[in-house]
Protein backbone atom coordinates (compact mmCIF):
# COMPACT_ATOMS: atom_id res chain seq x y z
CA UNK A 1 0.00 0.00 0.00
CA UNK A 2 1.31 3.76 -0.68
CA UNK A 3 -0.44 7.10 -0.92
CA UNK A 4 -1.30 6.80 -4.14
CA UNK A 5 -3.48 3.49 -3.54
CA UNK A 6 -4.99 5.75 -0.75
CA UNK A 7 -6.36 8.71 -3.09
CA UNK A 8 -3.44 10.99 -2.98
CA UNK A 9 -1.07 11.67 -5.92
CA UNK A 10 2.02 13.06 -4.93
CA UNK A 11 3.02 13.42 -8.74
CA UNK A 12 -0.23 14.72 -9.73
CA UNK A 13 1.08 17.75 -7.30
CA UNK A 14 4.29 18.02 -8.98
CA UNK A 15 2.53 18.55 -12.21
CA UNK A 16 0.05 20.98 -11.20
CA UNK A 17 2.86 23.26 -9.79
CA UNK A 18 4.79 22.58 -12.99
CA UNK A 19 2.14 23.74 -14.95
CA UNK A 20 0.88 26.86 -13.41
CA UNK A 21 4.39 28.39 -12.77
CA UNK A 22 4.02 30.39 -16.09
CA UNK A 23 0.81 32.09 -14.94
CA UNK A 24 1.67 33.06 -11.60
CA UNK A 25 5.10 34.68 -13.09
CA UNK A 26 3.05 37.02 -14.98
CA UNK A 27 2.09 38.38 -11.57
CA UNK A 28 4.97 38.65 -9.88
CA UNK A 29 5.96 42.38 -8.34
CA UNK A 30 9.38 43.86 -7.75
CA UNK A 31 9.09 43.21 -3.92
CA UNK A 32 8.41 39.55 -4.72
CA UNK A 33 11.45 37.36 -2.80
CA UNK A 34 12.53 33.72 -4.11
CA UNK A 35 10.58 31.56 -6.63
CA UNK A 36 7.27 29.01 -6.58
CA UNK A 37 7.67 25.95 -4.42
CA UNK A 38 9.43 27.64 -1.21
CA UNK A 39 7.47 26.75 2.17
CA UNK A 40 6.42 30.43 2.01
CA UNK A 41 6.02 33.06 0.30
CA UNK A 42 8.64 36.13 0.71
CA UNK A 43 7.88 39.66 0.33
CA UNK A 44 9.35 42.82 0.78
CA UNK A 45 8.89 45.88 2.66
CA UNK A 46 10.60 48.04 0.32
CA UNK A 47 6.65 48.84 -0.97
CA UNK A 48 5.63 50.48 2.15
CA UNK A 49 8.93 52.24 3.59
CA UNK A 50 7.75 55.85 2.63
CA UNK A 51 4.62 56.12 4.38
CA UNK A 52 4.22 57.57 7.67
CA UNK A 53 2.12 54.88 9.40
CA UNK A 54 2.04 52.23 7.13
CA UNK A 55 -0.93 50.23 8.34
CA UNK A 56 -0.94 46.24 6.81
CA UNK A 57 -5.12 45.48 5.64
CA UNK A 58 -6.05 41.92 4.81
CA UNK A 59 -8.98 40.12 3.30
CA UNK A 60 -9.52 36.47 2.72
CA UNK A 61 -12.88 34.84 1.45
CA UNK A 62 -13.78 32.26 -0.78
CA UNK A 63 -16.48 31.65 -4.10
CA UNK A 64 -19.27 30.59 -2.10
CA UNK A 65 -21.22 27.60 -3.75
CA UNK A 66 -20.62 29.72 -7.53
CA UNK A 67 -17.98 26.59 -7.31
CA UNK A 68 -20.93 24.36 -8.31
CA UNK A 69 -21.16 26.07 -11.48
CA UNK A 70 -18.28 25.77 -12.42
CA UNK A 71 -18.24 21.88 -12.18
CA UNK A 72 -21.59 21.73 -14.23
CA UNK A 73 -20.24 23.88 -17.30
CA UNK A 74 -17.33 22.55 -16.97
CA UNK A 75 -15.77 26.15 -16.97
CA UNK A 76 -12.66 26.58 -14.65
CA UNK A 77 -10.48 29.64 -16.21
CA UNK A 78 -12.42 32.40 -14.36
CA UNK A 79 -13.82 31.04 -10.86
CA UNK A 80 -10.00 32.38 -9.67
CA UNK A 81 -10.44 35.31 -10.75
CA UNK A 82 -13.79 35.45 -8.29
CA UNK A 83 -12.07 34.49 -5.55
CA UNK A 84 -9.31 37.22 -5.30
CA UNK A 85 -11.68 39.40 -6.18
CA UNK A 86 -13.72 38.83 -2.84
CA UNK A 87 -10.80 39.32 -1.45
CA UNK A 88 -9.07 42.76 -2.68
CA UNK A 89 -12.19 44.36 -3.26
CA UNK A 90 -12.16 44.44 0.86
CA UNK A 91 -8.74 45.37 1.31
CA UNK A 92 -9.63 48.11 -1.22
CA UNK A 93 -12.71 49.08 0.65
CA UNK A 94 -10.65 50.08 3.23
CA UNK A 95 -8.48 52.46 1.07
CA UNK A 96 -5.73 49.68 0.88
CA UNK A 97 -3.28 48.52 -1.96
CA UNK A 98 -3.46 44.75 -2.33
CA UNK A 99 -0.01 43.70 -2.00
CA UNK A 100 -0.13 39.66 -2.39
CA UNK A 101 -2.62 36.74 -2.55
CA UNK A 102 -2.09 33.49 -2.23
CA UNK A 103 -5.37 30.54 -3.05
CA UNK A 104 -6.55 27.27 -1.38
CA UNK A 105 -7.71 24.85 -3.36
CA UNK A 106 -9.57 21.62 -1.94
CA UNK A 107 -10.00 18.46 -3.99
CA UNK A 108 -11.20 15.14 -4.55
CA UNK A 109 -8.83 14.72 -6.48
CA UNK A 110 -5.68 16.46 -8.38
CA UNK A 111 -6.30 16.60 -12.15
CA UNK A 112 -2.97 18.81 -12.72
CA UNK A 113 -4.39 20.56 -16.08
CA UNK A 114 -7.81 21.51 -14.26
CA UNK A 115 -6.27 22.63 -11.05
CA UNK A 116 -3.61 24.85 -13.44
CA UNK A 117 -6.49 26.22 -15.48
CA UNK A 118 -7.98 27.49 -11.69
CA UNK A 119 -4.56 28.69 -11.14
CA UNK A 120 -4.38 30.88 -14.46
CA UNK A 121 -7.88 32.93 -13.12
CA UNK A 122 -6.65 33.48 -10.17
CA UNK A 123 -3.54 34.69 -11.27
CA UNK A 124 -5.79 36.82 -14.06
CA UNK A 125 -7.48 38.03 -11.07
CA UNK A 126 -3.95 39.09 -9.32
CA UNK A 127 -2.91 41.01 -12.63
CA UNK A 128 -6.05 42.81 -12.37
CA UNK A 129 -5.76 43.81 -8.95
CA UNK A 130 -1.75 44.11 -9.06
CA UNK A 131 -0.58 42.21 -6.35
CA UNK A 132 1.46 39.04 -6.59
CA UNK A 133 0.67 35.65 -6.28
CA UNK A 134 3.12 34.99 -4.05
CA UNK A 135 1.99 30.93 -3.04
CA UNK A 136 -0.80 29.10 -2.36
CA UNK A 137 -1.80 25.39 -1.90
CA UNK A 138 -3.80 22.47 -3.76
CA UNK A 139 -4.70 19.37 -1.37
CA UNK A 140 -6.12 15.93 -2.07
CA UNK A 141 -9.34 15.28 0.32
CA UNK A 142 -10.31 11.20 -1.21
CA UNK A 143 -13.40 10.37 0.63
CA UNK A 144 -14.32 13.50 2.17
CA UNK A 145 -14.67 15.25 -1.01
CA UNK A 146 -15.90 13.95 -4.33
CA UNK A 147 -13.57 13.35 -6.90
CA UNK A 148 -14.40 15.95 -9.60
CA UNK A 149 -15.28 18.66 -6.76
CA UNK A 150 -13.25 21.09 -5.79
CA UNK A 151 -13.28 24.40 -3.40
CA UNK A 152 -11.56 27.52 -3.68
CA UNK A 153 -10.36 30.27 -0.92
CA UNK A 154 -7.97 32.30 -0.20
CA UNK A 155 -6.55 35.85 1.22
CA UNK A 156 -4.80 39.03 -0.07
CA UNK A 157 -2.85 41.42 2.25
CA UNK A 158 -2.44 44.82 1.41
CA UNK A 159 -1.01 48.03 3.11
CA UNK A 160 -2.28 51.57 3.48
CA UNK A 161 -0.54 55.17 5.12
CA UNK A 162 -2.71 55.12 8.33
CA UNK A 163 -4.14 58.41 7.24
CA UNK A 164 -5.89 57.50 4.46
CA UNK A 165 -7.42 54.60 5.86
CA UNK A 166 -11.63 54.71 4.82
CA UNK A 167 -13.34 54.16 8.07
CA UNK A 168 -16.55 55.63 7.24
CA UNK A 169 -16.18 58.14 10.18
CA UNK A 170 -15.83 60.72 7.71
CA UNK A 171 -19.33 60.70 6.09
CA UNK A 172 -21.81 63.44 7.15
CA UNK A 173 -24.85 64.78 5.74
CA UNK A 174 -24.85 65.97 2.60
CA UNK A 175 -22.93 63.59 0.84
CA UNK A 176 -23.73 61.97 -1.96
CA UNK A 177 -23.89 58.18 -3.04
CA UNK A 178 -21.82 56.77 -6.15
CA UNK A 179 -22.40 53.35 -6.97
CA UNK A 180 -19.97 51.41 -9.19
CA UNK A 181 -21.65 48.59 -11.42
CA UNK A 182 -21.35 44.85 -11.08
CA UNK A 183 -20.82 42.58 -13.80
CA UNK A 184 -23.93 40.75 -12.41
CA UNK A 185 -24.58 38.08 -9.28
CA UNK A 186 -20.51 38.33 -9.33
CA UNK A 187 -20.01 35.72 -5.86
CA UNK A 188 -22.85 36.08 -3.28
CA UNK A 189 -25.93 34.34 -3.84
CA UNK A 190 -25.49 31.32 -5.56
CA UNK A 191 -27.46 29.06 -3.29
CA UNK A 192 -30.51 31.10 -4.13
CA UNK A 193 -29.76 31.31 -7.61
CA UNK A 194 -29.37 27.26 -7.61
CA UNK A 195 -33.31 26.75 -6.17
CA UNK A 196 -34.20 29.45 -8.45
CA UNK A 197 -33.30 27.41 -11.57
CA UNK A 198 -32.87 24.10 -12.43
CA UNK A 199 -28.97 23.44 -12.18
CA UNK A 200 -28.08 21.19 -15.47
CA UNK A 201 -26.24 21.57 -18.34
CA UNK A 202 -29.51 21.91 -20.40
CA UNK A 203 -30.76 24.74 -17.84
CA UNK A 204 -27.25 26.72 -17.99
CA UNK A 205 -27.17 26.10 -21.69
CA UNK A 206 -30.54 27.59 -22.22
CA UNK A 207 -30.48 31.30 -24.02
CA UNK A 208 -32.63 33.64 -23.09
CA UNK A 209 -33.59 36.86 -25.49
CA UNK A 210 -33.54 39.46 -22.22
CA UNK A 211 -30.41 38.17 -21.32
CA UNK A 212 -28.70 38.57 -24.55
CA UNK A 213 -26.64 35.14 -23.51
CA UNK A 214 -27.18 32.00 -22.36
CA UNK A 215 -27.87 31.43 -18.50
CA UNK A 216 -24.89 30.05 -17.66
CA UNK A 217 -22.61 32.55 -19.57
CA UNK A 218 -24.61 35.54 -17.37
CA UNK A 219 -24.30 33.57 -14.33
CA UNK A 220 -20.82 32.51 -14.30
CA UNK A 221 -19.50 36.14 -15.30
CA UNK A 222 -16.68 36.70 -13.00
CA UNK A 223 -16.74 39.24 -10.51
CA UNK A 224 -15.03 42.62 -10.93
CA UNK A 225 -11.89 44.02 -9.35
CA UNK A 226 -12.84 47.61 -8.22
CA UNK A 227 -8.93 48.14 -6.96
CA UNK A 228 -7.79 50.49 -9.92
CA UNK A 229 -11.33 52.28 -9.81
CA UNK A 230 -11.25 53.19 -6.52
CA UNK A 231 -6.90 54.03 -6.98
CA UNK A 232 -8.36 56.66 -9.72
CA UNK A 233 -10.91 58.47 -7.16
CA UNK A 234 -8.06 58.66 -4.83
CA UNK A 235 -5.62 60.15 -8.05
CA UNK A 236 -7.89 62.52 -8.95
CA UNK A 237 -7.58 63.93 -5.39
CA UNK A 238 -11.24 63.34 -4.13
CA UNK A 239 -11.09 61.60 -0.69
CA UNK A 240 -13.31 58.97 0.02
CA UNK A 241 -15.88 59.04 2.96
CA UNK A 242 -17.06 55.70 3.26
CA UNK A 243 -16.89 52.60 0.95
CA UNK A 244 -19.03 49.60 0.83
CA UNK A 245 -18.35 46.14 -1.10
CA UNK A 246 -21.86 44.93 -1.82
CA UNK A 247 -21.52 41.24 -1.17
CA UNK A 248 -23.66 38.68 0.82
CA UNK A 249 -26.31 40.94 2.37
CA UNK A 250 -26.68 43.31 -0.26
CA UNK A 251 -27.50 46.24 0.33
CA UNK A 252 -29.05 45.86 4.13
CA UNK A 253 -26.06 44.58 5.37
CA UNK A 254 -23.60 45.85 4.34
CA UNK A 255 -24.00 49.82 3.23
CA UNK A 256 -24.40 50.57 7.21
CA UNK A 257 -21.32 48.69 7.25
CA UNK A 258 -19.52 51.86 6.31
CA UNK A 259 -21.88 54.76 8.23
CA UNK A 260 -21.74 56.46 11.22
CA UNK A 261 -24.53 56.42 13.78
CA UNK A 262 -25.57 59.89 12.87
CA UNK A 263 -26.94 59.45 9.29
CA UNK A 264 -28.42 57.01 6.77
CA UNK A 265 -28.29 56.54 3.59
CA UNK A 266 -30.77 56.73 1.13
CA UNK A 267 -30.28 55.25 -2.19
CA UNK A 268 -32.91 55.69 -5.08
CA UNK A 269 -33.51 52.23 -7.01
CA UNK A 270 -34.48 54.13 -10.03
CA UNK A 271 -30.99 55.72 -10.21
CA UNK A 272 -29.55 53.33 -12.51
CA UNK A 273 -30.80 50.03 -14.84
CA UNK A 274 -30.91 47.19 -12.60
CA UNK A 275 -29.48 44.34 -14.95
CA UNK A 276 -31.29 41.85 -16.44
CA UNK A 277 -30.13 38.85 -15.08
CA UNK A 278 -31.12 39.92 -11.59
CA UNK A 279 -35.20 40.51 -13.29
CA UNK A 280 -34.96 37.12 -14.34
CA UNK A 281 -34.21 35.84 -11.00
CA UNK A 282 -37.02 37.57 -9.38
CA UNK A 283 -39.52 36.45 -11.77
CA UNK A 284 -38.58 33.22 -11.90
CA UNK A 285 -38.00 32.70 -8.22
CA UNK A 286 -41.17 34.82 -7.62
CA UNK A 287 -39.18 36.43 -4.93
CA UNK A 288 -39.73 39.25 -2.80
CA UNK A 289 -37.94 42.92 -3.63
CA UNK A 290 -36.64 43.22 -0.46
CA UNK A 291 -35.12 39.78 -0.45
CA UNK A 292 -33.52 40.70 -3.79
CA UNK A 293 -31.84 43.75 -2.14
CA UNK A 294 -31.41 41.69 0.92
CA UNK A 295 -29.40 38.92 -1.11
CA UNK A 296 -27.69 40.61 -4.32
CA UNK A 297 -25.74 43.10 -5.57
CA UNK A 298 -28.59 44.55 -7.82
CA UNK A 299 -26.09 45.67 -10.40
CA UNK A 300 -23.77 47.61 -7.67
CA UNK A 301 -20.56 45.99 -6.43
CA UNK A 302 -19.75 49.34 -4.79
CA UNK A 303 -20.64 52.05 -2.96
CA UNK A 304 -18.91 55.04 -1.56
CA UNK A 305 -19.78 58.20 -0.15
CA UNK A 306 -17.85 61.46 -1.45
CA UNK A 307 -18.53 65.07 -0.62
CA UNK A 308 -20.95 66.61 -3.04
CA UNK A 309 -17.97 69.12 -4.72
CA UNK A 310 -16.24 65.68 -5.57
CA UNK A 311 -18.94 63.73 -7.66
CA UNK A 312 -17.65 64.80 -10.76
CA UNK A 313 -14.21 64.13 -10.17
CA UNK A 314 -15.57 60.77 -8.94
CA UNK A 315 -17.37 59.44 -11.76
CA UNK A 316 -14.49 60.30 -14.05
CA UNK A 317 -11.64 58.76 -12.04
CA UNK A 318 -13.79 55.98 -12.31
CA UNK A 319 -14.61 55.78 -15.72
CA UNK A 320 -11.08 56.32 -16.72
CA UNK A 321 -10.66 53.09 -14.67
CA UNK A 322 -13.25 51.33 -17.42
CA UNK A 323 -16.02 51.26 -14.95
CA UNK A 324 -19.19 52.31 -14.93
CA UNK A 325 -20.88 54.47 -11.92
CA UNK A 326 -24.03 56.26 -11.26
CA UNK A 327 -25.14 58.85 -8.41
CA UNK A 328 -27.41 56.13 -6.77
CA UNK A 329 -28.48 58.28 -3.39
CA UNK A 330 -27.24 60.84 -0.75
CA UNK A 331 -26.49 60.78 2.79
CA UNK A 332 -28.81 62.33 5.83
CA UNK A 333 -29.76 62.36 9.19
CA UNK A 334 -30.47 59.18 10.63
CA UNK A 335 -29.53 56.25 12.82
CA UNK A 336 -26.86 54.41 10.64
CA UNK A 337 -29.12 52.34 8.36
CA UNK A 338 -29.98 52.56 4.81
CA UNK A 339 -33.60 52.88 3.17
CA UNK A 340 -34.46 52.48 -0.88
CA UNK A 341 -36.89 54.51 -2.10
């Protein structure tokens, strides 16, 4: 008997590592120590020795059950890219530059090409961010996972000058609400979405006229990366209030996330088109509007609060970035919740 009669394929490791080195070295900073393989992963503090108070931010989070989707189209190349993504976009949030990510992946078992195909989005997802991918790890789970399964995590850490950490303290009344689009569902939600519709290849394969696309191409979308949009605000000199990554929750949970006690914010649904993919769910799921806000994104992955002088400013710097934002709401006198009108 060996480990390989036992589930685990030591080689099948080798291979994997072997054939993901060229997409993680497309990620690789200056400040990056050492090659793949090392026990760790080495980075240097060269990045942060200007700043007065240089304050280290970190985020880690996984894909949620979107995994499942990815095992019934058989579509691996951007589910990495979602998982940094839930991660930076936090460490952004908080005013932060991602610095470095490194992934988790569970399986039943190691197919090297798959697991390197997962390894290419997230390292996709580290170019768009720009941090390195600086390690990570893939491990065998036979008989506590199924074999063509898999589960994805991980965690970035970035760093940020003390002072212009976004706390949220700074919002008042008067300010106004910018919201930055999502791609769609992006990584929250998925166990709705999977009692919602019927989750087979013929389902995700089905196209749908208000879609434009087929189901699954809508629903497997990847997630965007709001790090350069939110690196433009701050270039264009406008200073961000408070800024909140619309993930599980939506917007109930977590917009208060970033306010004060002493206001509210009010955001106006008709601001912006609400896309079509998250109609579809609603109708289909006959579900409740509040539930929808309660659960999704609605077609925001962000929200921040700038002073009212700055909104022009804003929706340039982000727009430059090759996002798209609307004024979605103000700010006003309340008790640190949000209400839709």
């Amino acid at each position: 008997m060996d480990y390989k009669s036992s589930g685990v394929d030591i080689e099948a490791g080798y291979k994997s590592v072997e054939l993901m080195k060229e997409s993680v070295k497309g990620t690789l900073r200056p400040e990056v120590l050492g090659g793949l393989g090392g026990f760790s992963g080495a980075f240097s503090m060269s990045a942060i020795k200007d700043m007065e108070e240089p304050v280290l931010l970190s985020g880690t989070d996984g894909c949620g059950t979107k995994v499942k989707l990815a095992f019934l189209m058989d579509k691996h190349d951007t589910i990495g890219i979602d998982a940094v993504a839930m991660c930076v976009n936090d460490v952004a949030c908080a005013g932060g530059e991602p610095l470095f990510f490194l992934d988790y992946i569970a399986c039943g078992k190691n197919y090297p090409e798959r697991i390197a195909t997962i390894v290419s989005g997230v390292a996709e997802g580290c170019k768009q961010s720009g941090c390195a991918l600086i390690g990570g790890e893939t491990a065998e789970h036979p008989g506590l996972m199924p074999e063509d399964e898999y589960d994805l995590a991980g965690f970035s850490v970035g760093v940020c000058d003390k002072k212009d950490i976004i706390t949220g303290e700074a919002i008042k009344d008067g300010d106004l609400l910018i919201g930055i689009a999502s791609s769609g569902v992006h990584s929250n939600g998925f166990s709705l979405v999977r009692n919602v519709f019927e989750m087979s290849k013929e389902s995700l394969d089905t196209y749908y006229d208000e879609l434009g696309e087929t189901l699954g191409e809508a629903l497997i979308r990847p997630t965007i990366i709001y790090v350069k949009a939110l690196k433009a605000v701050k270039d264009a000199g406008v200073t961000i209030h408070g800024c909140s990554h619309i993930t599980g929750g939506g917007f109930y949970e977590n917009i208060p996330r970033m306010l004060p006690g002493s206001v509210k914010a009010v955001v106006k649904k008709d601001s912006y088109d609400i896309p079509p993919i998250f109609k579809l769910i609603q109708s289909t799921g006959d579900i409740a509007e509040e539930m929808m806000y309660n659960t999704f994104n609605m077609g925001l992955g962000m929200v921040i609060a700038v002073d009212s002088k700055d909104v022009d400013a804003t929706l340039t710097g982000i727009e430059s970035a090759g996002q798209k934002a609307f004024v979605v709401g103000d700010v006003v006198a309340g008790n640190g919740d949000v209400e839709l009108v």
